[in-house]
Protein backbone atom coordinates (compact mmCIF):
# COMPACT_ATOMS: atom_id res chain seq x y z
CA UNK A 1 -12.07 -4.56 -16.69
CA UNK A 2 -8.26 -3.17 -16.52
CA UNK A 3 -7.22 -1.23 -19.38
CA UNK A 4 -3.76 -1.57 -19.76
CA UNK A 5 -1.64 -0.26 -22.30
CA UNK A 6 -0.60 -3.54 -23.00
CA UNK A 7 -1.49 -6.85 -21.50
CA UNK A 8 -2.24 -7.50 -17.81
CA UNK A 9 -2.99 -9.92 -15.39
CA UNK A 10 -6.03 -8.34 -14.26
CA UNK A 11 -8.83 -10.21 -15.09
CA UNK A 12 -12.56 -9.48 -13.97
CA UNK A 13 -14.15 -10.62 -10.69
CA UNK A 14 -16.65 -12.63 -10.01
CA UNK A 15 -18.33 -13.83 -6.61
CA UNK A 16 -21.28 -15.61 -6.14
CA UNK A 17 -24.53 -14.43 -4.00
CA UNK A 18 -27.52 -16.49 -3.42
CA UNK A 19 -30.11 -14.59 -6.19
CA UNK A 20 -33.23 -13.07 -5.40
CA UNK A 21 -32.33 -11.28 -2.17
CA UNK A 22 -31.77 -7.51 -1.15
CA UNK A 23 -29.41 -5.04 -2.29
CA UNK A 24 -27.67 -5.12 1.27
CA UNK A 25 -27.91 -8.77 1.92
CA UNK A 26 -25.96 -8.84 -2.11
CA UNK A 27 -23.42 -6.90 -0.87
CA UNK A 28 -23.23 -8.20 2.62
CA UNK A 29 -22.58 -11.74 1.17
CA UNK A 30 -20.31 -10.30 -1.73
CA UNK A 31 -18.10 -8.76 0.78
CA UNK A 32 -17.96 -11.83 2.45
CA UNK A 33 -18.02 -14.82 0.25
CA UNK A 34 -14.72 -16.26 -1.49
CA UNK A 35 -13.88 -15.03 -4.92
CA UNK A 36 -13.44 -17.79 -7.92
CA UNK A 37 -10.24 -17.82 -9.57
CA UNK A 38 -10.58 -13.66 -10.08
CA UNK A 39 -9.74 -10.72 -8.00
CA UNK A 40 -11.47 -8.16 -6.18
CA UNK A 41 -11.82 -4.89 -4.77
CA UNK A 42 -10.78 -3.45 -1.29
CA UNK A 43 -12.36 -0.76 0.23
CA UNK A 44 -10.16 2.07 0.62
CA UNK A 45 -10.22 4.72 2.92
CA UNK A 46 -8.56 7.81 1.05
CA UNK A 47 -7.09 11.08 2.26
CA UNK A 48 -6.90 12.64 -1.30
CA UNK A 49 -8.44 15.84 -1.30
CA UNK A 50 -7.33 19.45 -3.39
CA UNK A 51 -5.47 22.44 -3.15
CA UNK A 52 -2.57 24.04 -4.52
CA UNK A 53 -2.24 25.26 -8.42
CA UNK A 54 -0.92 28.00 -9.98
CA UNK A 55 2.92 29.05 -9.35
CA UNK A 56 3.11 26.87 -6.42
CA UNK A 57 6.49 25.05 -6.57
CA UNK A 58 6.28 21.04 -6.56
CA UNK A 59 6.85 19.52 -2.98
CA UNK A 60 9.99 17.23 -2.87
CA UNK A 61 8.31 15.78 0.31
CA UNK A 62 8.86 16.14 3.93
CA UNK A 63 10.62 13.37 6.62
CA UNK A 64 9.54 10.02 7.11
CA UNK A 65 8.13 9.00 10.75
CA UNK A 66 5.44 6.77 12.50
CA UNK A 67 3.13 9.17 11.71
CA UNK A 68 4.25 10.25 8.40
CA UNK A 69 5.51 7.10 6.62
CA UNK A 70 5.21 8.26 3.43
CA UNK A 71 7.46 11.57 3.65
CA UNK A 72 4.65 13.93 2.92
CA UNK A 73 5.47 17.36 3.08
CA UNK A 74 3.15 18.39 5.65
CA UNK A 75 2.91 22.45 4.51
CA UNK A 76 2.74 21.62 0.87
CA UNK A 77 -1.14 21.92 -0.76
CA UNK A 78 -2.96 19.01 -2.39
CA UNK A 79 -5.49 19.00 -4.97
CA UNK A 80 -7.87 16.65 -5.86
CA UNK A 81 -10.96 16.28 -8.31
CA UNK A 82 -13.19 13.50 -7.91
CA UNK A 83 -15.99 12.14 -10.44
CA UNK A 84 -19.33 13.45 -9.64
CA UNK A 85 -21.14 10.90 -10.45
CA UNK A 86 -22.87 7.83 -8.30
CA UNK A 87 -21.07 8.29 -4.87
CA UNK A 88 -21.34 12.32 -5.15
CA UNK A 89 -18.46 14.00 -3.51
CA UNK A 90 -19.16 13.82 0.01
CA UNK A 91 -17.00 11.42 1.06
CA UNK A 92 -13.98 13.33 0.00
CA UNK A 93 -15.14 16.93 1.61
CA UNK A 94 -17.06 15.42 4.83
CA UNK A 95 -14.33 12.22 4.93
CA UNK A 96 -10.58 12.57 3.25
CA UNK A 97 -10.51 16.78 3.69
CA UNK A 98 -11.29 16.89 7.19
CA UNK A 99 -8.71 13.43 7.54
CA UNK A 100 -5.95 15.12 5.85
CA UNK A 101 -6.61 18.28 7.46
CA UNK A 102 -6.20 16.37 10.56
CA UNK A 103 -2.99 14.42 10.05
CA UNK A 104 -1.34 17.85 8.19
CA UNK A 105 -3.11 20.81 9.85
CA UNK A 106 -0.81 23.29 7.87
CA UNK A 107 -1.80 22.35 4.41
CA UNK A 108 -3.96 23.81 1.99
CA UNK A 109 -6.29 21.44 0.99
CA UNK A 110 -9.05 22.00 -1.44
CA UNK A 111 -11.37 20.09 -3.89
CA UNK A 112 -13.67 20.09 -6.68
CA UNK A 113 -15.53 17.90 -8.48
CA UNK A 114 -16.78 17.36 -12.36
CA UNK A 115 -19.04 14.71 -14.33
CA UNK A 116 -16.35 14.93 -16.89
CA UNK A 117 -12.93 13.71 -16.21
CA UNK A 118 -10.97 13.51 -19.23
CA UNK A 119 -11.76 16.69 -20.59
CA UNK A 120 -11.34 18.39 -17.21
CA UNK A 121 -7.56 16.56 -17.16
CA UNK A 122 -6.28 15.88 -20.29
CA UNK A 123 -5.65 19.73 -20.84
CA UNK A 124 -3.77 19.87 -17.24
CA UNK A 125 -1.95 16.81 -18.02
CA UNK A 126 -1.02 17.86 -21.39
CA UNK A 127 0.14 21.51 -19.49
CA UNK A 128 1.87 20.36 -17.22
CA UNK A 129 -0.36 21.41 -14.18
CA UNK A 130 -2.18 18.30 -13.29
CA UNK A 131 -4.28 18.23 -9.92
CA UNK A 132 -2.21 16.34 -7.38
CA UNK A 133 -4.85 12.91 -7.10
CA UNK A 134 -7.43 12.35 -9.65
CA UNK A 135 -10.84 9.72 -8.92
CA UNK A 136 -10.78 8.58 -12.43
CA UNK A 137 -14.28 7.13 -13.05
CA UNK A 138 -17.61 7.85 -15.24
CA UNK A 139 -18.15 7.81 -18.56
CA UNK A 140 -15.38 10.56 -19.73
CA UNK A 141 -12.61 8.88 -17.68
CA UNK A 142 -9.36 10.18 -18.66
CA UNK A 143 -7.49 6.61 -20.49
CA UNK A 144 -5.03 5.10 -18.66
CA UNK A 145 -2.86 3.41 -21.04
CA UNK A 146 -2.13 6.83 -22.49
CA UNK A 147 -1.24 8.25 -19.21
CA UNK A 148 1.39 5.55 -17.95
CA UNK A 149 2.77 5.77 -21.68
CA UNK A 150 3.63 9.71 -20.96
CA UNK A 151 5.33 8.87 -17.45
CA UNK A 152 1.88 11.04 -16.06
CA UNK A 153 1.19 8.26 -12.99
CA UNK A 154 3.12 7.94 -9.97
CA UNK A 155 3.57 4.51 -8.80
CA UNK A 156 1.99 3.72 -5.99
CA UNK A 157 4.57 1.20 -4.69
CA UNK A 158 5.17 2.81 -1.75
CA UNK A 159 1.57 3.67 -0.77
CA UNK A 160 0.89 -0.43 -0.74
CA UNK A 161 4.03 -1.32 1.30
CA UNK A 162 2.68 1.81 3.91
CA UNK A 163 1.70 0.50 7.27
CA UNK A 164 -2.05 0.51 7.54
CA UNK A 165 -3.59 3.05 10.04
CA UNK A 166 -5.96 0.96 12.28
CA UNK A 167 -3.29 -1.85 12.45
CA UNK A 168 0.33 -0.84 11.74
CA UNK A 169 2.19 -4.24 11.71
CA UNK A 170 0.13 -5.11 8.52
CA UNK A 171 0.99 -2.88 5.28
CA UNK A 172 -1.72 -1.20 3.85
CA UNK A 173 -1.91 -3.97 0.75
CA UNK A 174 -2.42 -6.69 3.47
CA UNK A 175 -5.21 -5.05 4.98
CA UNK A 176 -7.41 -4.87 1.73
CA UNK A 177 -9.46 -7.57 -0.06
CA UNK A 178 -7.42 -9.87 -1.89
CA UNK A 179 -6.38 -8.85 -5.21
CA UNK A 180 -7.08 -4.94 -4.60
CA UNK A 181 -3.58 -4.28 -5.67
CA UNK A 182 -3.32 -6.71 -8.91
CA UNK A 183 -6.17 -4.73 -10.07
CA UNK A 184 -4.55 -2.00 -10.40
CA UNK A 185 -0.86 -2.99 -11.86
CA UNK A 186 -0.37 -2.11 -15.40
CA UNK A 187 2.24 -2.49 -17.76
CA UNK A 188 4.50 0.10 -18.05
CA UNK A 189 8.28 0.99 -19.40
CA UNK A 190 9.48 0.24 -16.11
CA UNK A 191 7.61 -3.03 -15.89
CA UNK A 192 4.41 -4.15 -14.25
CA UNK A 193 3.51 -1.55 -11.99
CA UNK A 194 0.98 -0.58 -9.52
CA UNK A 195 -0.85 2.54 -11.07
CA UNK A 196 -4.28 2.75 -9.87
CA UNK A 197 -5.99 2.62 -6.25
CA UNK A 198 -9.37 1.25 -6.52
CA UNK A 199 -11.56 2.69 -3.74
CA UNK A 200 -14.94 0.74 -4.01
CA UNK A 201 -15.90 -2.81 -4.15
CA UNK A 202 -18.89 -2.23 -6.76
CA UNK A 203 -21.30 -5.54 -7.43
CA UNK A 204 -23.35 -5.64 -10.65
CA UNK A 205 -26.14 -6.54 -11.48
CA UNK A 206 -30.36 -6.25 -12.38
CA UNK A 207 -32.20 -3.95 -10.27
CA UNK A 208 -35.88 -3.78 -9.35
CA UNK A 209 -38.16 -2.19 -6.88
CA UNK A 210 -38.82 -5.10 -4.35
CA UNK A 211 -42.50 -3.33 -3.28
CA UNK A 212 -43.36 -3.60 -6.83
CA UNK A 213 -42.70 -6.82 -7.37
CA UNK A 214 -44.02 -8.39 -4.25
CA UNK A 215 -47.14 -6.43 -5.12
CA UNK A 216 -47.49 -8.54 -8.50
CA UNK A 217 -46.30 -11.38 -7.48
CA UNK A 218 -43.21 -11.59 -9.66
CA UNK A 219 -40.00 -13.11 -8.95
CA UNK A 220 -36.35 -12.95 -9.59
CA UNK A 221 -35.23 -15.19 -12.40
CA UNK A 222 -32.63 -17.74 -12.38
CA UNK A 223 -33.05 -19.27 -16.17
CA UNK A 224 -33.37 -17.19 -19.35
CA UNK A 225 -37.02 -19.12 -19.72
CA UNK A 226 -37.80 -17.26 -16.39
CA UNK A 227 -36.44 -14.19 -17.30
CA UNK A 228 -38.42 -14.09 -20.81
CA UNK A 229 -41.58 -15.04 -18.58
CA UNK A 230 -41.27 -12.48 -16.33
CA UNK A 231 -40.75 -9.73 -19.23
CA UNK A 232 -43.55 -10.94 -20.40
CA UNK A 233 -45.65 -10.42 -17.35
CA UNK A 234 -44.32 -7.10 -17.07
CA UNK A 235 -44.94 -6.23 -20.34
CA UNK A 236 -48.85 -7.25 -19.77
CA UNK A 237 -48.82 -5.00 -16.82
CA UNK A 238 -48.28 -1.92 -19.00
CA UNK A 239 -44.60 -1.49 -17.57
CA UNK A 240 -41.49 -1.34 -19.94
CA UNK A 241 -39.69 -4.41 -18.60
CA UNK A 242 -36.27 -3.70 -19.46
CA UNK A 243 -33.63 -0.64 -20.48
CA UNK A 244 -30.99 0.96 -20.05
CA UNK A 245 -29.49 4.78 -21.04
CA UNK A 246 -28.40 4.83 -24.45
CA UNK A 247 -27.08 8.08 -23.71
CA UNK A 248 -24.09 6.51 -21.02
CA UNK A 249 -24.42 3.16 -22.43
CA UNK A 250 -20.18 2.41 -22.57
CA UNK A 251 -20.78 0.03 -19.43
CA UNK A 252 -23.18 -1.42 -20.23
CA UNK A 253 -20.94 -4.32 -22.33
CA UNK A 254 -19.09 -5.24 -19.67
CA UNK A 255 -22.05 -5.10 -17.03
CA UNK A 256 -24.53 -7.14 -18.86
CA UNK A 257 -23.03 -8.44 -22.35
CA UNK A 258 -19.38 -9.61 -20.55
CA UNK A 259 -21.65 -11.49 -17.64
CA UNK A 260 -23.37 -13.20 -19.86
CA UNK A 261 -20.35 -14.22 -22.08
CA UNK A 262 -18.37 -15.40 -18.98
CA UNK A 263 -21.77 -17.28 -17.93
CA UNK A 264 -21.95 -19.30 -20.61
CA UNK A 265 -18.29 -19.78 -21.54
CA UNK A 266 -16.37 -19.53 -18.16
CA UNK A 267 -13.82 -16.89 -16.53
CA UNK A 268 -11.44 -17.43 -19.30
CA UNK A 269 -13.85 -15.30 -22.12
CA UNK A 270 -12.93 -12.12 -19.56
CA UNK A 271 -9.35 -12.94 -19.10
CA UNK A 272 -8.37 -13.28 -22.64
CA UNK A 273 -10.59 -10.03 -23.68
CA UNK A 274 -8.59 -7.94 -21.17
CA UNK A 275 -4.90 -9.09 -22.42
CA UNK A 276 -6.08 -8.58 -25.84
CA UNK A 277 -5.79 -12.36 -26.91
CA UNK A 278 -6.61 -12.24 -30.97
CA UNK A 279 -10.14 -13.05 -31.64
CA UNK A 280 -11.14 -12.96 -28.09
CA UNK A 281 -14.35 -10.79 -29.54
CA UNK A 282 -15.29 -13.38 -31.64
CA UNK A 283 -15.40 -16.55 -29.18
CA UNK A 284 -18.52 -18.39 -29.14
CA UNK A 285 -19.91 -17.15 -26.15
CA UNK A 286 -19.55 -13.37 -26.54
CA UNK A 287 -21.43 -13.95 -29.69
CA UNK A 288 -24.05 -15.67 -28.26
CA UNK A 289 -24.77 -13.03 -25.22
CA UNK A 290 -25.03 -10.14 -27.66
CA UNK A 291 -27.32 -12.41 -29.68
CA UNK A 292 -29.47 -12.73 -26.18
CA UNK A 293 -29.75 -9.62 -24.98
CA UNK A 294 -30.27 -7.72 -28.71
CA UNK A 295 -33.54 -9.91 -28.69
CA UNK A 296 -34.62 -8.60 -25.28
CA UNK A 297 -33.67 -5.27 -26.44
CA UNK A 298 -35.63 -5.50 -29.24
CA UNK A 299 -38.89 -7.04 -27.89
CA UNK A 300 -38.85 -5.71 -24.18
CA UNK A 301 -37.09 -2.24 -24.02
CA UNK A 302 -38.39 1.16 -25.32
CA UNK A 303 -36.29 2.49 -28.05
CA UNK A 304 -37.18 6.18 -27.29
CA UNK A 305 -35.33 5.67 -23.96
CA UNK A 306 -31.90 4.94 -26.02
CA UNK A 307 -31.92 8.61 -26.25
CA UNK A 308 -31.71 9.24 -22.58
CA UNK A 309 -28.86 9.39 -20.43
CA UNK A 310 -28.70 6.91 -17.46
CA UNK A 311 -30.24 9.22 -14.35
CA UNK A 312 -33.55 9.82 -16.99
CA UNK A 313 -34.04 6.23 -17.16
CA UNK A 314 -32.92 5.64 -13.71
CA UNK A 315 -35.98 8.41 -12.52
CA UNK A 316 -38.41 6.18 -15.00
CA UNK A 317 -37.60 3.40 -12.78
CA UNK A 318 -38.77 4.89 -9.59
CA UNK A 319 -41.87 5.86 -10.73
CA UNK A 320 -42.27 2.53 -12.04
CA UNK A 321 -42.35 2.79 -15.67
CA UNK A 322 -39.27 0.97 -16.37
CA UNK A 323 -38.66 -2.37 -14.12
CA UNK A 324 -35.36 -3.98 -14.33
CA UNK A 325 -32.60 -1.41 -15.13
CA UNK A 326 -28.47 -2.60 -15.40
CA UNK A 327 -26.36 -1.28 -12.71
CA UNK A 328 -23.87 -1.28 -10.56
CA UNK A 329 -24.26 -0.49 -6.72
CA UNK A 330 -23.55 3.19 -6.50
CA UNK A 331 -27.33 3.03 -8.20
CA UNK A 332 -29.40 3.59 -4.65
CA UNK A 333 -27.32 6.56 -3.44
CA UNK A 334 -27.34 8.16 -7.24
CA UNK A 335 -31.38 8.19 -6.72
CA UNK A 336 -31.66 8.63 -2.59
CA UNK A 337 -32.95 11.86 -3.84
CA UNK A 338 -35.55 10.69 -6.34
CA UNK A 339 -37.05 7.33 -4.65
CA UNK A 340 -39.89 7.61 -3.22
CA UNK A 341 -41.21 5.82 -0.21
CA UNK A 342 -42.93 3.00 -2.49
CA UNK A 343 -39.77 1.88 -4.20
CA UNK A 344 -37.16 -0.23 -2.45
CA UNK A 345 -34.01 -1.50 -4.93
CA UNK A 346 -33.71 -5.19 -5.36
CA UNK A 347 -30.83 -6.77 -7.42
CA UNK A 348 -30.58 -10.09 -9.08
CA UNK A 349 -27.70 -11.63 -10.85
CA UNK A 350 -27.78 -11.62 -14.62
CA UNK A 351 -29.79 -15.07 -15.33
CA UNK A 352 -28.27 -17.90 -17.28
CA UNK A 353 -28.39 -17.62 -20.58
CA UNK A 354 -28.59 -21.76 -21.20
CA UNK A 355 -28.38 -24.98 -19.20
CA UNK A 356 -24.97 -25.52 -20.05
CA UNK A 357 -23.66 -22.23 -18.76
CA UNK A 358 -20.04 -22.43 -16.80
CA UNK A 359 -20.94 -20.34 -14.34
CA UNK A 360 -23.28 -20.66 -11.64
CA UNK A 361 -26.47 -18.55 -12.26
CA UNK A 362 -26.02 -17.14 -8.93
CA UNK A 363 -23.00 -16.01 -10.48
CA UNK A 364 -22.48 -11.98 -9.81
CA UNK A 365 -20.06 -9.58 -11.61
CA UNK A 366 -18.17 -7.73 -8.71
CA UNK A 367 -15.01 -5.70 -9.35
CA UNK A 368 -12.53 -2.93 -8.22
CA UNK A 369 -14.24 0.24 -9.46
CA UNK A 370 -13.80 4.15 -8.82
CA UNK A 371 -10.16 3.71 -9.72
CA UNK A 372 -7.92 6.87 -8.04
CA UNK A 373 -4.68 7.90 -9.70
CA UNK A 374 -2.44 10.03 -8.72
CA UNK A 375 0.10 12.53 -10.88
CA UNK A 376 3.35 11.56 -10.81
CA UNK A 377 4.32 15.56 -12.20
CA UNK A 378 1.70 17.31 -9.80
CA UNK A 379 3.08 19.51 -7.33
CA UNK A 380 2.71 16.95 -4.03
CA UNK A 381 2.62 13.12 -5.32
CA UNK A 382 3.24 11.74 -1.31
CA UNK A 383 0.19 14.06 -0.57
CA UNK A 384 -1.77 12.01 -3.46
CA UNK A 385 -0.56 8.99 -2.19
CA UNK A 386 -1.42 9.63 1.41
CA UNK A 387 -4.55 7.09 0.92
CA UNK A 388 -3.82 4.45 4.16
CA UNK A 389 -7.19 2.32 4.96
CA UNK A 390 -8.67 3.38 8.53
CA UNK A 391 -11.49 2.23 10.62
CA UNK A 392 -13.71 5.56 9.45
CA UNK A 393 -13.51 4.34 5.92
CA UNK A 394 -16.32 5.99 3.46
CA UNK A 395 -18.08 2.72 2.40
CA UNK A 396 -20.27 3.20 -0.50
């Protein structure tokens, strides 16, 4: 969901995959399939990685070539912090460091990483010493409107209209998924502007262990009378069928409550909720999905895990105490260190909530997620921006 400081016309994907099937053959088919009226994300392969600080003066960039198209001064340092959070870090120090490194041999480049962006940031921001490209995801994300309000983002204009690496007559916003860009324009004093680079295409949904469930018999639900049914059988089993981590539960309206609400009313619910349309909370349909999933709450989840902060419940899960947990799909590589050979993730699409739904059941929620921003005061902006899609992209 964009967060503009104002109104925007970025509205909240949704694709369709056939229910009930793997978590690669989801994204496989999500990747693939066209979207419905609503945007999505492109996979971006960035160079943003860290260095610099301190007394070093600001870089007023370096020539503009073939090679260098955005004028990047190829001495000047870059840093970056990225969330630490689903995707790790790896695919900024293995990936975009050793890229960059590459491309500018002479520069400094460093990074670190935190679980807690905006109160890593906001300070620098506020100082006047912000790192030079920021991934600005989790829970603590630093806000956005408030940023482009204080002139802090550089526009990435000029990034977009860069010729892509792998194939340099197409510009870099050409060689993305459709609607990459949109989803990242916000309103601004200067106009509608493009602010944020979204780097993964991130699909939503239910997950389960597949072993587990082809052990018991149980199948992924299309209908809300399924999905009751098979809470119940879980429930009989001795398994907590549903929950989620009170603890990080912020997404969890727009993962589970804003399906279900563009389900049963249609695409428009989302749209008018993210330009701030007066009584968009109160439509019909939002009212209804909250209604819905408070009574599974209350009759299927444990209320002692509300308490518990999303990896907890996420560990419950693979040992198969907890069975269908929200998420989005940076879930398997958050827990490739806790699964254990008898769990295998499984993802379904949030079920219908009634037979008059708008939206397909097979309906997923797929958007533009670990959103990278870069400062428009740090010390080497054409270093931030120096984010062109190659073939060795780090796809999560």
């Amino acid at each position: 969901m964009s967060l503009s400081p104002e109104k925007s016309d970025a509205v909240e994907p949704t694709v369709f995959a056939k229910p009930s099937v793997s978590r690669r053959t989801v994204l496989q088919r999500a990747a693939a399939v066209s979207l419905v009226a609503l945007p999505a994300a492109g996979l971006l392969d960035a160079c943003a990685t860290g260095g610099g600080g301190g007394s070093t003066p600001a870089s007023t960039g370096g020539a503009k070539s073939a090679s260098n198209p955005l004028g990047v001064d190829p001495k000047a340092p870059l840093e970056v912090i990225i969330f630490n959070g689903g995707f790790g870090d790896k695919y900024a120090t293995e990936g975009h460091i050793p890229l960059y490194k590459k491309a500018f041999p002479s520069a400094d480049v460093k990074e670190s990483s935190t679980q807690d962006i905006s109160a890593t940031l906001l300070p620098r921001f506020s100082g006047g010493n912000p790192p030079d490209v920021v991934d600005n995801s989790g829970d603590h994300y630093a806000d956005f409107g408030a940023l482009i309000k204080d002139n802090q983002l550089q526009d990435l204009s000029d990034l977009w209209a860069a010729p892509s690496v792998d194939d340099p007559s197409k510009t870099v916003k050409d060689s993305l998924v459709a609607g990459t860009v949109e989803f990242g324009v916000y309103d601004s004093a200067a106009g509608k502007k493009p602010f944020v680079a979204n780097y993964a295409f991130t699909v939503y949904g239910i997950w389960y262990n597949s072993k587990l469930f082809a052990s018991k018999g149980w199948k992924a639900p299309t209908t809300w009378a399924d999905f009751t049914a098979l809470l119940d059988s879980i429930k009989a089993a001795g398994i907590v069928p549903y929950a989620y981590a009170g603890a990080n539960a912020s997404y969890y309206q727009y993962l589970i409550i804003l399906t279900s609400a563009a389900k049963i009313g249609g695409a428009d619910i989302l749209k008018n909720i993210d330009n701030l349309e007066d009584n968009a909370w109160k439509n019909d349909a939002v009212h209804k999905s909250a209604e819905a999933w408070a009574a599974i709450g209350a009759k299927y989840s444990d209320k002692s895990l509300l308490g518990l902060k999303h990896t907890e419940v996420q560990l419950k899960q693979n040992q198969d105490k907890v069975a269908l947990y929200p998420s989005g799909s940076w879930l398997e590589n958050e827990q490739k260190k806790d699964t254990p050979p008898t769990f295998e993730y499984g993802m379904f699409p949030v079920p219908s909530v009634s037979t008059s739904d708008k939206l397909s059941a097979a309906g997923v929620y797929a958007a533009a997620g670990e959103p990278f921003i870069v400062a428009a005061k740090g010390k080497n902006p054409r270093g931030g921006m120096e984010r062109r899609p190659s073939a060795r992209r780090a796809v999560r």
